[in-house]
Protein backbone atom coordinates (compact mmCIF):
# COMPACT_ATOMS: atom_id res chain seq x y z
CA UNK A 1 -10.42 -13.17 1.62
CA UNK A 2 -11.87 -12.91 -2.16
CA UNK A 3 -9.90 -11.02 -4.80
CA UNK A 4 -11.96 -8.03 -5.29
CA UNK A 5 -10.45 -6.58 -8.76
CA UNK A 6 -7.71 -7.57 -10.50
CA UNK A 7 -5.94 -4.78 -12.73
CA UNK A 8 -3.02 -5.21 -15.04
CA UNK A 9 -0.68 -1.66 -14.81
CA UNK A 10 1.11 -1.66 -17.90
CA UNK A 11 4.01 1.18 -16.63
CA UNK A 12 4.86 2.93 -13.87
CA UNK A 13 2.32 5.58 -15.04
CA UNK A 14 -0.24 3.02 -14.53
CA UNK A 15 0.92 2.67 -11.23
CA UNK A 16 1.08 6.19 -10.54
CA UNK A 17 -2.59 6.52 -12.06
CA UNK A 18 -3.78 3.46 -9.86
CA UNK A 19 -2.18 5.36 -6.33
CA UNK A 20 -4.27 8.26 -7.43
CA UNK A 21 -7.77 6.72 -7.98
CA UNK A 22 -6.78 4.74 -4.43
CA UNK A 23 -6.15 8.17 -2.65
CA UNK A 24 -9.82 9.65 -2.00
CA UNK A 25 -11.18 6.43 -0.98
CA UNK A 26 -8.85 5.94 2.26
CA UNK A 27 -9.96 6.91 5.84
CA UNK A 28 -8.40 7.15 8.92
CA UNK A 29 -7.76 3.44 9.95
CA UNK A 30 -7.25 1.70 7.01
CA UNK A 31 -4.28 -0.76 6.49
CA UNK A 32 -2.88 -1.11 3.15
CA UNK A 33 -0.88 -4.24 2.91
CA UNK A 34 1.62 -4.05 -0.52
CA UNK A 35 2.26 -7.71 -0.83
CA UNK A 36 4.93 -8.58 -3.70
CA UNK A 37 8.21 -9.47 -4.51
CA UNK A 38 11.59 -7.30 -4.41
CA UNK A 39 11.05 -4.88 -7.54
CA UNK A 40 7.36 -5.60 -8.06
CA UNK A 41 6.16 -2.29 -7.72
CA UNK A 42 4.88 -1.70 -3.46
CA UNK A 43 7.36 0.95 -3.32
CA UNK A 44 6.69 2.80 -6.19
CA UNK A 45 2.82 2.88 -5.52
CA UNK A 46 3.62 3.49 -1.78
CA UNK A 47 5.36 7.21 -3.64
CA UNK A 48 2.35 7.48 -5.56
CA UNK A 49 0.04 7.33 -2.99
CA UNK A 50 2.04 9.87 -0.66
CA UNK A 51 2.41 12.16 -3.50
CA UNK A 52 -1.85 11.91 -4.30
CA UNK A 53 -2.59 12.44 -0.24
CA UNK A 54 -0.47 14.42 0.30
CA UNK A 55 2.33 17.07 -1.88
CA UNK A 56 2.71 16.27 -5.72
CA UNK A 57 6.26 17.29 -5.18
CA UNK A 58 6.97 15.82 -1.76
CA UNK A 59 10.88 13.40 -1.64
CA UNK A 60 9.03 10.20 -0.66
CA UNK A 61 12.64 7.86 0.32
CA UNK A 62 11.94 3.83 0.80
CA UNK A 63 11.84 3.78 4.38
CA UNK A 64 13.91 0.58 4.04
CA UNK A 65 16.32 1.74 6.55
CA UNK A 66 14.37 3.37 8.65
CA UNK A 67 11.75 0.62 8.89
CA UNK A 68 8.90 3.78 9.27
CA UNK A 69 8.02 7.12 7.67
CA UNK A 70 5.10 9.80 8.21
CA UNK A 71 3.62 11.81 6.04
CA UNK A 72 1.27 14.37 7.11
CA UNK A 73 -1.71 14.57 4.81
CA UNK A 74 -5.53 16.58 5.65
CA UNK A 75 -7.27 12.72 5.82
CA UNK A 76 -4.57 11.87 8.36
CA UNK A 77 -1.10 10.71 9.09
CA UNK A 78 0.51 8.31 6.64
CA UNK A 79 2.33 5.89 8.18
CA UNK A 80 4.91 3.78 5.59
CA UNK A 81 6.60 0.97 7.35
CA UNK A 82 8.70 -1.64 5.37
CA UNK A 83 9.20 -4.30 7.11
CA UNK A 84 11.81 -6.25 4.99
CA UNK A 85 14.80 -6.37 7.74
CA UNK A 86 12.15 -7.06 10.76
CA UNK A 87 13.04 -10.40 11.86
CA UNK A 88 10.84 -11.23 14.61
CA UNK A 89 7.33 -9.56 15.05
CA UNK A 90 8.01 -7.97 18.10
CA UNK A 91 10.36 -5.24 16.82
CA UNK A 92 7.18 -3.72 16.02
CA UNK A 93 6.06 -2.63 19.02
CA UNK A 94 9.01 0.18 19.13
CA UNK A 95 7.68 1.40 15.68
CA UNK A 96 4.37 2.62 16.61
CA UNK A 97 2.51 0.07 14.51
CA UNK A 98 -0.59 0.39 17.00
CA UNK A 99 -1.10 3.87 16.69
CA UNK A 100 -0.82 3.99 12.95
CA UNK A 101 -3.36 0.83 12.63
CA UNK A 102 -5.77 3.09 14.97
CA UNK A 103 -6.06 6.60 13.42
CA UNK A 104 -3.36 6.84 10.55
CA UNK A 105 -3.71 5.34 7.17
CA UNK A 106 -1.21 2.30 7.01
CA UNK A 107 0.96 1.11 3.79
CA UNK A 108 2.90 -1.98 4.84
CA UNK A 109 5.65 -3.60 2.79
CA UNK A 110 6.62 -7.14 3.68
CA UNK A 111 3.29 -7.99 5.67
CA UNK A 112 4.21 -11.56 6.43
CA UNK A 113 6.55 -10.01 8.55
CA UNK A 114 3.46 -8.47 10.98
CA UNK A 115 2.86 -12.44 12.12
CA UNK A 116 -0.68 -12.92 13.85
CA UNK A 117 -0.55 -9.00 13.94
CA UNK A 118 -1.85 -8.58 10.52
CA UNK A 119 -4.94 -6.38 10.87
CA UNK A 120 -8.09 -8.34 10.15
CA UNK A 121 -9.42 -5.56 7.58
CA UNK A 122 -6.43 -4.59 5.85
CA UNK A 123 -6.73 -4.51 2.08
CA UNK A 124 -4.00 -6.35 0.88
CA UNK A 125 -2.74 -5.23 -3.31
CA UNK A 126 -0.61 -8.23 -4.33
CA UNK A 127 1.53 -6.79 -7.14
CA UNK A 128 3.37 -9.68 -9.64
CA UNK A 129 5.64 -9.10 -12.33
CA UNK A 130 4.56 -9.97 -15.69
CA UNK A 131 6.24 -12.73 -17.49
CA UNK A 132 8.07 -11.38 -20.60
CA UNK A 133 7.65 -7.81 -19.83
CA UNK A 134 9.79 -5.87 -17.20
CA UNK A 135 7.38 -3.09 -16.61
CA UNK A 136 4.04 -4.67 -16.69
CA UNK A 137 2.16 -5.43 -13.63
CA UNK A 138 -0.25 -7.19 -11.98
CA UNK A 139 -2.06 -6.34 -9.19
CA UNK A 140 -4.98 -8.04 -7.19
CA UNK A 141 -6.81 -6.55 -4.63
CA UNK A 142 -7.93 -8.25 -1.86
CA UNK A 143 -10.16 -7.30 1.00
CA UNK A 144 -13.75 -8.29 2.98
CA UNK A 145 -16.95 -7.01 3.02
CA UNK A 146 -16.37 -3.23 3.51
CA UNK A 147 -12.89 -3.51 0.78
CA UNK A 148 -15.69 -4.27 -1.36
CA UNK A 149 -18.28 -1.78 -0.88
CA UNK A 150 -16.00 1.13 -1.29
CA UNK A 151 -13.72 -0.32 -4.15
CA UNK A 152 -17.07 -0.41 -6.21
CA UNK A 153 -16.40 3.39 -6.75
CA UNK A 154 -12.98 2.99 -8.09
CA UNK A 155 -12.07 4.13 -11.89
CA UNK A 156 -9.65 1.99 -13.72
CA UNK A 157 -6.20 4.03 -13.58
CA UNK A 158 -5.48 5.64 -17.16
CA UNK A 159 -3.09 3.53 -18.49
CA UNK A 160 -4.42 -0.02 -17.70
């Protein structure tokens, strides 16, 4: 899949900024896949994101041990699985993966971990440290045909 834009977040108020422009274009359906290293940033635009959809104020926890939060929002249920301790793909099954990939907006952390399950029109933001700076960011997004068409709307966040 082609890299669609490719943004450079320059603090974690960049990030924040980027989660909010990302909010009003999801549907019910669509499978965001946070691809990254540990510390790159998925978790903190996974709380963004929640906090734009759904409560400004809401406690958004890494749902690291849990494997899988929801978050009620009025587009639909959040679903925010993190996948890091999943050692085979078949653990999913028992988290309710294929509902949330059917009617629930999807963040996934760790998405190599879904195996051939990875959802074929998933948006996947790669975030990547930047060299020499501990807070700076980049992110690529990367998506097909329909990524495309409805990422043309999207406003550079504030800060990047």
């Amino acid at each position: 899949m082609p890299v669609i834009r490719s943004l450079r977040l320059p603090d974690e108020a960049a990030t924040a900024a980027f989660a909010a422009a990302m909010a009003p274009l999801l549907r019910p359906g669509d499978a965001l896949l946070l691809d990254g290293p540990l510390g790159a940033g998925k978790t903190s635009f996974a709380r963004a994101l929640i906090r734009s959809l759904s409560n400004p104020e809401a406690e958004v926890p890494s749902p690291s041990f849990n494997l899988v939060l929801t978050y009620d929002t009025p587009v639909a249920t959040l679903w925010h699985f993190d996948l890091y301790r999943i050692g085979d793909p078949r653990e999913l099954d028992e988290l309710g993966i294929e509902e949330a990939l059917s009617d629930g907006i999807t963040l996934i952390e760790w998405p190599e971990r879904l195996g051939a399950q990875i959802p074929a029109d998933a948006l996947t933001i790669r975030f990547s440290a930047v060299e020499g700076d501990a807070d700076q960011r980049d992110v690529a997004l990367i998506g097909g045909p329909r990524w495309q068409q409805r990422l043309s709307s999207l406003s550079s966040p504030a800060h990047a």
